[in-house]
C-alpha atoms as a PDB file:
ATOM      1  CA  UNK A   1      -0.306  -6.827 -24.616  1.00  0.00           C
ATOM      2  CA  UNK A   2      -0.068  -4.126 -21.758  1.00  0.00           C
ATOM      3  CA  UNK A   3       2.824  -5.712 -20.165  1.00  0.00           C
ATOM      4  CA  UNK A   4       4.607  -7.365 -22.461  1.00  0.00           C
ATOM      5  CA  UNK A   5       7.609  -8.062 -19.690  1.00  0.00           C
ATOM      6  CA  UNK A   6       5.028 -10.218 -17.649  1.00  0.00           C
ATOM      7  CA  UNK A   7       5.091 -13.528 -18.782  1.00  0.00           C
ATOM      8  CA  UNK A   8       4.176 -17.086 -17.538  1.00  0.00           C
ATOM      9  CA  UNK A   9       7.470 -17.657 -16.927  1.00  0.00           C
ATOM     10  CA  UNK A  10       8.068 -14.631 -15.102  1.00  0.00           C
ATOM     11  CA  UNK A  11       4.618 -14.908 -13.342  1.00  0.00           C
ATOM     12  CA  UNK A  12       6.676 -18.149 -11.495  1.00  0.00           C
ATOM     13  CA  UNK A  13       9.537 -16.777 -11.018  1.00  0.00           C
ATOM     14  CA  UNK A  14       8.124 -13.867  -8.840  1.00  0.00           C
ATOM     15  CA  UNK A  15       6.250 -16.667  -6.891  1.00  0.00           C
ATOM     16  CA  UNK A  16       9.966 -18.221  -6.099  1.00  0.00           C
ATOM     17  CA  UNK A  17      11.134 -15.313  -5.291  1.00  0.00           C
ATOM     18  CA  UNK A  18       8.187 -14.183  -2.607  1.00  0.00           C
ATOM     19  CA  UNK A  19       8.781 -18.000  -1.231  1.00  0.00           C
ATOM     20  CA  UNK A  20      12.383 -17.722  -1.480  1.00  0.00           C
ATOM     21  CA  UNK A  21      12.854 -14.759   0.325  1.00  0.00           C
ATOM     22  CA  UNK A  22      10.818 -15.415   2.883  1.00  0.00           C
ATOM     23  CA  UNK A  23      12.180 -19.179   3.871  1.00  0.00           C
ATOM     24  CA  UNK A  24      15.462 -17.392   3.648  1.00  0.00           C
ATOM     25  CA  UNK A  25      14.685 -14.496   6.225  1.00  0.00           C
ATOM     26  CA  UNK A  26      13.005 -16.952   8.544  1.00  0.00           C
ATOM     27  CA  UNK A  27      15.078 -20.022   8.447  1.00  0.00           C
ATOM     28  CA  UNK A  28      18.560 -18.908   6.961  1.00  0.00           C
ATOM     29  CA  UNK A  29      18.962 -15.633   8.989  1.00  0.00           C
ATOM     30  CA  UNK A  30      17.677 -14.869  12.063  1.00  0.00           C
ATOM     31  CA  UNK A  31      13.644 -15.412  11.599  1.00  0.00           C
ATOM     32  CA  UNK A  32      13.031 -11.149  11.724  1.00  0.00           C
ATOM     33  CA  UNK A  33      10.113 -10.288  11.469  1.00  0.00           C
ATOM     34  CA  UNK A  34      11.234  -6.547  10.592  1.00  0.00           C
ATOM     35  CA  UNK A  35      13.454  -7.992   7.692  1.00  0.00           C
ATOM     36  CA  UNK A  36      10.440  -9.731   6.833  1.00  0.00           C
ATOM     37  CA  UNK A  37       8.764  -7.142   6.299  1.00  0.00           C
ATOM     38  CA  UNK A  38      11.257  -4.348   5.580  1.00  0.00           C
ATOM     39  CA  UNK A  39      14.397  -6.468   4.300  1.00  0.00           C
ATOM     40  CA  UNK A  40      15.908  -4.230   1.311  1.00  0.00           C
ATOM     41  CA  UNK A  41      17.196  -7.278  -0.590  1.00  0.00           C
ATOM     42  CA  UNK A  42      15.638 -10.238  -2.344  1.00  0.00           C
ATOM     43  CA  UNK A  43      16.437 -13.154  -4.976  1.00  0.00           C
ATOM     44  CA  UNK A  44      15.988 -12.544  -8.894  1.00  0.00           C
ATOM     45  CA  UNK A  45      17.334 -14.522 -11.627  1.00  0.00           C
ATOM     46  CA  UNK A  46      17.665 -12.962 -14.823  1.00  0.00           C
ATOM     47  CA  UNK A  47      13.839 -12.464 -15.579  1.00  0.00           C
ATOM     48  CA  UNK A  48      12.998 -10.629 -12.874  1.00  0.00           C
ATOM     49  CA  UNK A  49      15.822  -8.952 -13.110  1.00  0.00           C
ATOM     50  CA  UNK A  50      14.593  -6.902 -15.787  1.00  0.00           C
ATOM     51  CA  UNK A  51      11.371  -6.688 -14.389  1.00  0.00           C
ATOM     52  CA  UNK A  52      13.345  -4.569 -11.159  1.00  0.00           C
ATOM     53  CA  UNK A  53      14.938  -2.889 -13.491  1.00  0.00           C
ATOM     54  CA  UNK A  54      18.391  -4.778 -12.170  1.00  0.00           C
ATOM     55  CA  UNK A  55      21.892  -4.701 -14.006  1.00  0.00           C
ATOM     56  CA  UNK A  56      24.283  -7.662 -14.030  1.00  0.00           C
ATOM     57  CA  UNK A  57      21.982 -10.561 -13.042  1.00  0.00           C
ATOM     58  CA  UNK A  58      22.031 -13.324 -15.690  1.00  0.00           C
ATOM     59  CA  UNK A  59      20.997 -16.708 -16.054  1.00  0.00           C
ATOM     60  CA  UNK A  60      17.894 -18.648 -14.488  1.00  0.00           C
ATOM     61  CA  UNK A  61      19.334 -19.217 -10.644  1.00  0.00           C
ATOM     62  CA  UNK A  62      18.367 -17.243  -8.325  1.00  0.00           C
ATOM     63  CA  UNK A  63      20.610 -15.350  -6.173  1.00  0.00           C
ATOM     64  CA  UNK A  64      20.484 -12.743  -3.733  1.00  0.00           C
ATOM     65  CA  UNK A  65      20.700  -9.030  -4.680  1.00  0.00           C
ATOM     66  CA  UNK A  66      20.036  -4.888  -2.960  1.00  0.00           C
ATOM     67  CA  UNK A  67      16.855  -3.751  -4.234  1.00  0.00           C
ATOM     68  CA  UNK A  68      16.178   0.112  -4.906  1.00  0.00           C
ATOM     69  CA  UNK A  69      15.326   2.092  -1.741  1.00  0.00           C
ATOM     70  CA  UNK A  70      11.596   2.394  -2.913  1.00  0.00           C
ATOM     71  CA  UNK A  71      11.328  -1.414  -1.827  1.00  0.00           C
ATOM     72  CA  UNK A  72      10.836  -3.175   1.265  1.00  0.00           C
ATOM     73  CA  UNK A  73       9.882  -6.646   2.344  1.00  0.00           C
ATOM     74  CA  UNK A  74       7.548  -9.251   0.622  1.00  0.00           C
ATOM     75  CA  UNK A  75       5.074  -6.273   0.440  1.00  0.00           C
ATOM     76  CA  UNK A  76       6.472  -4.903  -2.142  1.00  0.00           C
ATOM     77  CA  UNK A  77       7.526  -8.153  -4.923  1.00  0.00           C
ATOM     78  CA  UNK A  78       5.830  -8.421  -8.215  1.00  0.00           C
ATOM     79  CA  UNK A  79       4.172 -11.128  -7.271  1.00  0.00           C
ATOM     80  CA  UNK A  80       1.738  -9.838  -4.882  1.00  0.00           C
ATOM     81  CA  UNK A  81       1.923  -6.308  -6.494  1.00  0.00           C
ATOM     82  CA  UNK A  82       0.828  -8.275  -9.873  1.00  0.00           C
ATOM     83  CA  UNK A  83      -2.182 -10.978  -7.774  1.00  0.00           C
ATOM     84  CA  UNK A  84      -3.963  -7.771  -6.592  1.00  0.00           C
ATOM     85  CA  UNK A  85      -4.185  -5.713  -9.359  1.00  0.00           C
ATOM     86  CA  UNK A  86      -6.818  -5.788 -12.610  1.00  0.00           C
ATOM     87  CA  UNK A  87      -5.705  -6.865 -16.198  1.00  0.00           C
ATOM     88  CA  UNK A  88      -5.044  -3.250 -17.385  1.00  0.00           C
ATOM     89  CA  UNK A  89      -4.611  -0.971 -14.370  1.00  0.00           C
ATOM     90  CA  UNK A  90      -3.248  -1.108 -10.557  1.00  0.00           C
ATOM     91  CA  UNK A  91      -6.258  -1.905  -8.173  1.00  0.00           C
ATOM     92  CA  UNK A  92      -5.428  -0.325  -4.789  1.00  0.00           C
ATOM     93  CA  UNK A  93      -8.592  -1.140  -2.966  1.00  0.00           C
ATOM     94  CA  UNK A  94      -7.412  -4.869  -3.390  1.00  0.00           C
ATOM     95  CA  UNK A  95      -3.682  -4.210  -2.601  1.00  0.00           C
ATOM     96  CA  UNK A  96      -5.567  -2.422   0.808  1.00  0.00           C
ATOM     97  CA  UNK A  97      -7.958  -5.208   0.797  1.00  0.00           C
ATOM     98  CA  UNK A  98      -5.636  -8.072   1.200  1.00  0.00           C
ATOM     99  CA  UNK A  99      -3.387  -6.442   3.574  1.00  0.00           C
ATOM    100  CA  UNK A 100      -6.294  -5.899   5.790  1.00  0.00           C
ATOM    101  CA  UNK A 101      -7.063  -9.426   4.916  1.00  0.00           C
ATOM    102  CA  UNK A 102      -3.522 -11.126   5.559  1.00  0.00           C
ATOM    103  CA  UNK A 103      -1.568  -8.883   7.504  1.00  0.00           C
ATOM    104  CA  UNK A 104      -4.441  -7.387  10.029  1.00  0.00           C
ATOM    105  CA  UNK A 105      -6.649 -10.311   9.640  1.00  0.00           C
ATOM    106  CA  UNK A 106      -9.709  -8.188   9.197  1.00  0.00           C
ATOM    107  CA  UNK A 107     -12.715  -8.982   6.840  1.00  0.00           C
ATOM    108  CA  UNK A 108     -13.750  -6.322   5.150  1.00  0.00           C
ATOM    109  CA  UNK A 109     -17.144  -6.269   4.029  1.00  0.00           C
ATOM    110  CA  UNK A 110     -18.121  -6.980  -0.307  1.00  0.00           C
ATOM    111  CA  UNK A 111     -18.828  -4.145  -1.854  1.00  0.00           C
ATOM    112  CA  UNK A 112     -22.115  -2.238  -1.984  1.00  0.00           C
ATOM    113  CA  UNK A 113     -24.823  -2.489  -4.271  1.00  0.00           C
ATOM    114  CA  UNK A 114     -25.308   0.917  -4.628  1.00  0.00           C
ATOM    115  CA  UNK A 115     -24.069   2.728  -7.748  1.00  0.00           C
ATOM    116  CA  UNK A 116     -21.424   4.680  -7.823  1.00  0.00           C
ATOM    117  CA  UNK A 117     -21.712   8.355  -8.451  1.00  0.00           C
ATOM    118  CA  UNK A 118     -20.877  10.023 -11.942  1.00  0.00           C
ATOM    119  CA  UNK A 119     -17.862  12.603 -11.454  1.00  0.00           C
ATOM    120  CA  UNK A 120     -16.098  14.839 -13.228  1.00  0.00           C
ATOM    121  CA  UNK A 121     -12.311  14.104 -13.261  1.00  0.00           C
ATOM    122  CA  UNK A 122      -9.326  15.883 -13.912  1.00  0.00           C
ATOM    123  CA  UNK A 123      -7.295  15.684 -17.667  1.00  0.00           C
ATOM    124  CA  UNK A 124      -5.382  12.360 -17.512  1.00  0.00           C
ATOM    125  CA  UNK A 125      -6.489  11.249 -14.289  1.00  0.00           C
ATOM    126  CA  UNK A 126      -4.590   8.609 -12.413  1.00  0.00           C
ATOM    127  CA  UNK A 127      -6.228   5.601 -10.834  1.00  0.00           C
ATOM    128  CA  UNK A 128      -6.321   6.753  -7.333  1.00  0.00           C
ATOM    129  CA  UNK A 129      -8.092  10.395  -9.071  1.00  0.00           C
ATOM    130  CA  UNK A 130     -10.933   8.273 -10.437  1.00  0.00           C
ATOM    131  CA  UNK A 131     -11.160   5.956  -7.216  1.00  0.00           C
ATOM    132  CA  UNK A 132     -11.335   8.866  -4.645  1.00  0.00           C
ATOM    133  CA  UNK A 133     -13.698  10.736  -7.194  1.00  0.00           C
ATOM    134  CA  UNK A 134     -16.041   7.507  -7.072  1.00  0.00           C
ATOM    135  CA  UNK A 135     -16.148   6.486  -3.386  1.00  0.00           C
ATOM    136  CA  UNK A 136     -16.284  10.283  -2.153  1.00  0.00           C
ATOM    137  CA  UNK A 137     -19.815  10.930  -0.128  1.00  0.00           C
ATOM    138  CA  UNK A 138     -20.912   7.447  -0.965  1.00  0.00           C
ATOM    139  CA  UNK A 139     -22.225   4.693   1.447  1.00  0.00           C
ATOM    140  CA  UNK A 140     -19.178   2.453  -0.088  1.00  0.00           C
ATOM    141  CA  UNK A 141     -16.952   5.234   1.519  1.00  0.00           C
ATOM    142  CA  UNK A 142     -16.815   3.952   4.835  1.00  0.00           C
ATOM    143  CA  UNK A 143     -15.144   0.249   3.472  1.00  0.00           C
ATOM    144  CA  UNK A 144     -12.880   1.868   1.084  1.00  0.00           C
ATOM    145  CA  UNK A 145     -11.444   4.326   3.917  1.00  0.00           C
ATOM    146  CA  UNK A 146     -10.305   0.953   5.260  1.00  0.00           C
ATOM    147  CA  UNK A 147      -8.622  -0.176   2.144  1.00  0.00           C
ATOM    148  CA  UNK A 148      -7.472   2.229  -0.324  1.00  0.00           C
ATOM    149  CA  UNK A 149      -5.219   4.576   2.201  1.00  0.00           C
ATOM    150  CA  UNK A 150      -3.243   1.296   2.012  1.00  0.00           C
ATOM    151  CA  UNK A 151      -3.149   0.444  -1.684  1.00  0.00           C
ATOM    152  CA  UNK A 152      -2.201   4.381  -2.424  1.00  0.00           C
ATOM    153  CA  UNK A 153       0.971   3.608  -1.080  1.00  0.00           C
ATOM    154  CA  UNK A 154       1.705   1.510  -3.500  1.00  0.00           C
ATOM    155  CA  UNK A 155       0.782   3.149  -6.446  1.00  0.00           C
ATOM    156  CA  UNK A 156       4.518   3.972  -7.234  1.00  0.00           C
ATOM    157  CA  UNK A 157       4.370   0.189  -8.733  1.00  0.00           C
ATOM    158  CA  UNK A 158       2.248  -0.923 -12.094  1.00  0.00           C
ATOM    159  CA  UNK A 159       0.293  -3.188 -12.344  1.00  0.00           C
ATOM    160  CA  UNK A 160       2.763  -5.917 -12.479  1.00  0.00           C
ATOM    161  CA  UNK A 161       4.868  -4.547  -9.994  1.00  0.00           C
ATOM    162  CA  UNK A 162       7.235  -2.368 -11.982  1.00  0.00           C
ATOM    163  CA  UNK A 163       8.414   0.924 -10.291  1.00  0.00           C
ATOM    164  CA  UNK A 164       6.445   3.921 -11.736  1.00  0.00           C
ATOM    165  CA  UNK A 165       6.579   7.797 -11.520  1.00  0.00           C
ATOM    166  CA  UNK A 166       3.605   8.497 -13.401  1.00  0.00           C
ATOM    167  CA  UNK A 167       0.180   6.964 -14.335  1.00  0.00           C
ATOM    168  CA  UNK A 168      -1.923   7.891 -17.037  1.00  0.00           C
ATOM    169  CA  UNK A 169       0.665  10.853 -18.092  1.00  0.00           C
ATOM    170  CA  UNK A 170       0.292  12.085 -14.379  1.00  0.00           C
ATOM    171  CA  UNK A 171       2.620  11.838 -11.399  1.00  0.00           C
ATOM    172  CA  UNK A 172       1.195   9.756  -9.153  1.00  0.00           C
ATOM    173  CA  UNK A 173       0.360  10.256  -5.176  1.00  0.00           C
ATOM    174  CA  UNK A 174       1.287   7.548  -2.762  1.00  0.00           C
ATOM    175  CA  UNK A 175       0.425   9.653   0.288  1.00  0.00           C
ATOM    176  CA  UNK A 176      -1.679   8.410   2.835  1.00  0.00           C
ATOM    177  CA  UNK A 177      -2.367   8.151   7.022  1.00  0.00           C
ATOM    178  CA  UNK A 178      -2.992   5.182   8.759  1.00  0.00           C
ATOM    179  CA  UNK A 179      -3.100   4.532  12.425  1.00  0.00           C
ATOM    180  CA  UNK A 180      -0.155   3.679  14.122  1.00  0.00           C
ATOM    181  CA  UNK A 181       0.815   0.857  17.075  1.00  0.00           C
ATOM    182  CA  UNK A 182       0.121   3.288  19.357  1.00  0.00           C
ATOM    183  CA  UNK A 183      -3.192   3.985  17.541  1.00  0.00           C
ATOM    184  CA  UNK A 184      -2.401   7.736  16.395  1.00  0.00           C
ATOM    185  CA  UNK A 185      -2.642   8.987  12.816  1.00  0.00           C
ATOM    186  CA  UNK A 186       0.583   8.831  10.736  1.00  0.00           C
ATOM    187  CA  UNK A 187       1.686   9.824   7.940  1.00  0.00           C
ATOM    188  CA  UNK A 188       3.357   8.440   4.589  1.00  0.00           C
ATOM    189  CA  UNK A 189       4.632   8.410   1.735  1.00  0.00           C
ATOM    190  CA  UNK A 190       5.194   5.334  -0.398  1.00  0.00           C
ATOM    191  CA  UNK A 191       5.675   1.671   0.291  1.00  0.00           C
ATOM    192  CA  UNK A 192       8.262   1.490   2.690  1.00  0.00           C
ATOM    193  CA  UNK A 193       7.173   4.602   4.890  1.00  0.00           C
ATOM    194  CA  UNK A 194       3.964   2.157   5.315  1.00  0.00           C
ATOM    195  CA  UNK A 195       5.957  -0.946   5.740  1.00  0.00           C
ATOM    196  CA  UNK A 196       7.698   0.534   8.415  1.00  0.00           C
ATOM    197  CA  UNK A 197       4.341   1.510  10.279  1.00  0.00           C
ATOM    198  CA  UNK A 198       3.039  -1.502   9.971  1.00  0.00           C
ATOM    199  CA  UNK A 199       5.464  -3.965  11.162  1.00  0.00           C
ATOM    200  CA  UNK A 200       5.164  -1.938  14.339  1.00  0.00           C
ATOM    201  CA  UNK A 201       1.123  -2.172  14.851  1.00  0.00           C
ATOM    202  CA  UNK A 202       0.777  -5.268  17.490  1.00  0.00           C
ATOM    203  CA  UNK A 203      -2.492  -6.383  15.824  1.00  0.00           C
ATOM    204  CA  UNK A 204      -0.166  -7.132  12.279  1.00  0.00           C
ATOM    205  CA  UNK A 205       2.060  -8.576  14.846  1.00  0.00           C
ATOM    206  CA  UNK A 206      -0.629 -10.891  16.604  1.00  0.00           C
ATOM    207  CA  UNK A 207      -2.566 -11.473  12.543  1.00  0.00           C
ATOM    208  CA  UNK A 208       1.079 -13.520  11.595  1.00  0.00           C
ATOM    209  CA  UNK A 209       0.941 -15.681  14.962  1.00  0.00           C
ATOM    210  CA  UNK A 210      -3.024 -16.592  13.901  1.00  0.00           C
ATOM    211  CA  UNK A 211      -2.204 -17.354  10.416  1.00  0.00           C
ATOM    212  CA  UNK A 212       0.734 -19.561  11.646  1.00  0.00           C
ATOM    213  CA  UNK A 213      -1.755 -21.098  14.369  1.00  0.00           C
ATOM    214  CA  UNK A 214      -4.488 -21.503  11.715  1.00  0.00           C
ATOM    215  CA  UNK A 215      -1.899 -23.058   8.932  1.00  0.00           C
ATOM    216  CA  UNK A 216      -0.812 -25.599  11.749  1.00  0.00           C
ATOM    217  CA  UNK A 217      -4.062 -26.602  12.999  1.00  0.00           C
ATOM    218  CA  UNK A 218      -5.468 -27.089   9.350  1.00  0.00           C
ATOM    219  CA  UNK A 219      -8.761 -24.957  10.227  1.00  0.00           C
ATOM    220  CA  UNK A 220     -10.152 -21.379  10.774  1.00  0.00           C
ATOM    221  CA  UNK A 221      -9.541 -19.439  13.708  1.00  0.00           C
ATOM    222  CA  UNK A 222     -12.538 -18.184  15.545  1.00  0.00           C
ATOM    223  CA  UNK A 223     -13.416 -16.062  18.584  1.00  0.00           C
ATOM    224  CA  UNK A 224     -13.219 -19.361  21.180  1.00  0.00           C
ATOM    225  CA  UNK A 225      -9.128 -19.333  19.970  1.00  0.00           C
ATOM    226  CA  UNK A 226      -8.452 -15.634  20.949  1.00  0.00           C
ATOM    227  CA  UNK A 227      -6.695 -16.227  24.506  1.00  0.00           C
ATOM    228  CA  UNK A 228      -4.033 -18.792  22.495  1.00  0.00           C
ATOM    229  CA  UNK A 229      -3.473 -15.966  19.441  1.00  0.00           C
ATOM    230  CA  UNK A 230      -3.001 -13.644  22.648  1.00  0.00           C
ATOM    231  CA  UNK A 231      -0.373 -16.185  24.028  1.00  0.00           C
ATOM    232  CA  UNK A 232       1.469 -16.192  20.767  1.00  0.00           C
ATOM    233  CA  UNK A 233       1.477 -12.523  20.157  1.00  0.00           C
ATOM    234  CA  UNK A 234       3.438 -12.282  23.510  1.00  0.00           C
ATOM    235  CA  UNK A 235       5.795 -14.992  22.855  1.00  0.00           C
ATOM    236  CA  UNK A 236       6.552 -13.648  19.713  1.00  0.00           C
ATOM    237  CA  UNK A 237       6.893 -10.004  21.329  1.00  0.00           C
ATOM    238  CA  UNK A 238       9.147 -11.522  23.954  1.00  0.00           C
ATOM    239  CA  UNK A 239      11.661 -13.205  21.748  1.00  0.00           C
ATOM    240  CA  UNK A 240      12.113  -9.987  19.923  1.00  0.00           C
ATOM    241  CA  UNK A 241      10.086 -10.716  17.116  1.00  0.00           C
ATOM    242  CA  UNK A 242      11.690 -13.498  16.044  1.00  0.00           C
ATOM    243  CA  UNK A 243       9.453 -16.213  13.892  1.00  0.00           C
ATOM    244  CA  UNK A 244      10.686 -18.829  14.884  1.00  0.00           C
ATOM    245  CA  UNK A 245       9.745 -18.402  18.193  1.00  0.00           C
ATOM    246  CA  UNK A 246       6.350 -18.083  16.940  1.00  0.00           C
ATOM    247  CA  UNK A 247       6.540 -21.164  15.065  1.00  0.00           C
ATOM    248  CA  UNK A 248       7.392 -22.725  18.437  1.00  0.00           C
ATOM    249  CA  UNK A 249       5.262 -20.954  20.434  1.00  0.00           C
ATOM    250  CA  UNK A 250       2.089 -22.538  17.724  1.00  0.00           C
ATOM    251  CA  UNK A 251       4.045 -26.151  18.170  1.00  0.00           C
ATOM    252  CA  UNK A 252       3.919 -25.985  21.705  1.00  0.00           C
ATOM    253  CA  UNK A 253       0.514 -24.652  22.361  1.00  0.00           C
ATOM    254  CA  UNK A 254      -2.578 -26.265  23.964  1.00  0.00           C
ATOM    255  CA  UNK A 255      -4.299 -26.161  20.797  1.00  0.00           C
ATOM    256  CA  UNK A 256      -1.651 -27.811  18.556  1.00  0.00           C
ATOM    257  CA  UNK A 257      -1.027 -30.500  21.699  1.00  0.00           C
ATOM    258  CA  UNK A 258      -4.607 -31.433  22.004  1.00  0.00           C
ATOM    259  CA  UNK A 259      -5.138 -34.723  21.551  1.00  0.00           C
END
């Protein structure tokens, strides 16, 4: 009813285009891992067309096409904008939650017991308002700071992944600070300001080669595989980034080999 756009059949078309774009980037092209992550194009047909907000894209094939500068990378499709937010509103602590999750390959711990505080709030406040009202001085605070910096930045998409200004009648904020590679704060503003950060942090670098590593080996990663993630990460630094070379790197590893 809220998003009357976002329908099963656009639901799978986002999911071809997340898995389209990103076979495309690492097997078609050159395997970057900054396009990857920071490539201002995708694949649309039609459907998602007008869910971008794209002109002169018709029929159900997919092809390739420039999105708007306030995009970047896989990050920022409908389809994981849309997975990691609630029915009716955005959700940033999840958006936050599964980067840490997939991209840093951090746990963060489940949420508190404890109740959260009552708050005044502002007229018409947006979602990240309420959220920093609610967490602020609480014992839940110290998780969220982990989380939500991340998901703010990508509060300039609805729930379903359309491109917003406003939310709840007020502009919204998709400010934030995050530590960089080199482990300083820095700043930004939207999607693709983080994007950009991120690609660069070597632990997001090393989280893709144990994700590749776990995904070949059909198990979990644990502490006893560290020095072979470590291996990776500088085989994949070496070749420039380039996943393939990480996909080689996991095929030719002790741990793939073993018998």
């Amino acid at each position: 009813t809220l998003y009357p756009q976002w329908t099963a059949d656009v639901g799978a078309d986002a999911a071809r285009e997340t898995e389209a774009f990103a076979v495309a980037v690492t097997l078609d092209m050159n395997g970057s891992f900054q396009t990857l992550m920071n490539g201002q194009f995708s694949y649309v047909n039609e459907r998602l067309a007008v869910l971008y907000g794209l002109p002169n894209v018709t029929g159900t094939d997919f092809q390739k096409v420039n999105l708007d500068p306030g995009r970047a990378g896989l990050l920022t499709h409908p389809s994981l904008l849309a997975m990691n937010s609630h029915p009716a509103r955005t959700a940033p602590t999840n958006r936050g939650n599964f980067i840490r999750g997939r991209f840093y390959c951090e746990a963060v711990p489940p949420p508190s017991s404890d109740m959260a505080p009552m708050v005044t709030l502002p007229p018409n406040p947006t979602t990240r308002q309420q959220l920093e009202a609610q967490v602020a001085g609480a014992t839940c605070a110290t998780c969220h700071d982990l989380t939500d910096p991340i998901g703010f930045a990508f509060e300039g998409f609805d729930t379903v992944g359309h491109a917003r200004t406003t939310d709840n009648g007020s502009p919204v904020d998709t400010t934030g600070k995050i530590k960089n590679g080199a482990g300083v704060d820095t700043s930004f503003k939207g999607a693709v300001d983080l994007v950009g950060i991120l690609t660069d942090i070597d632990q997001v670098q090393s989280c893709l080669g144990r994700n590749w590593l776990q995904y070949a080996l059909g198990r979990t990663i644990g502490a006893s595989d560290d020095a072979t993630v470590t291996g990776l990460h500088t085989a994949f630094k070496s070749a420039g980034l380039d996943i393939r070379a990480l996909i080689a790197a996991v095929a030719q590893s002790d741990l793939f080999l073993a018998p």
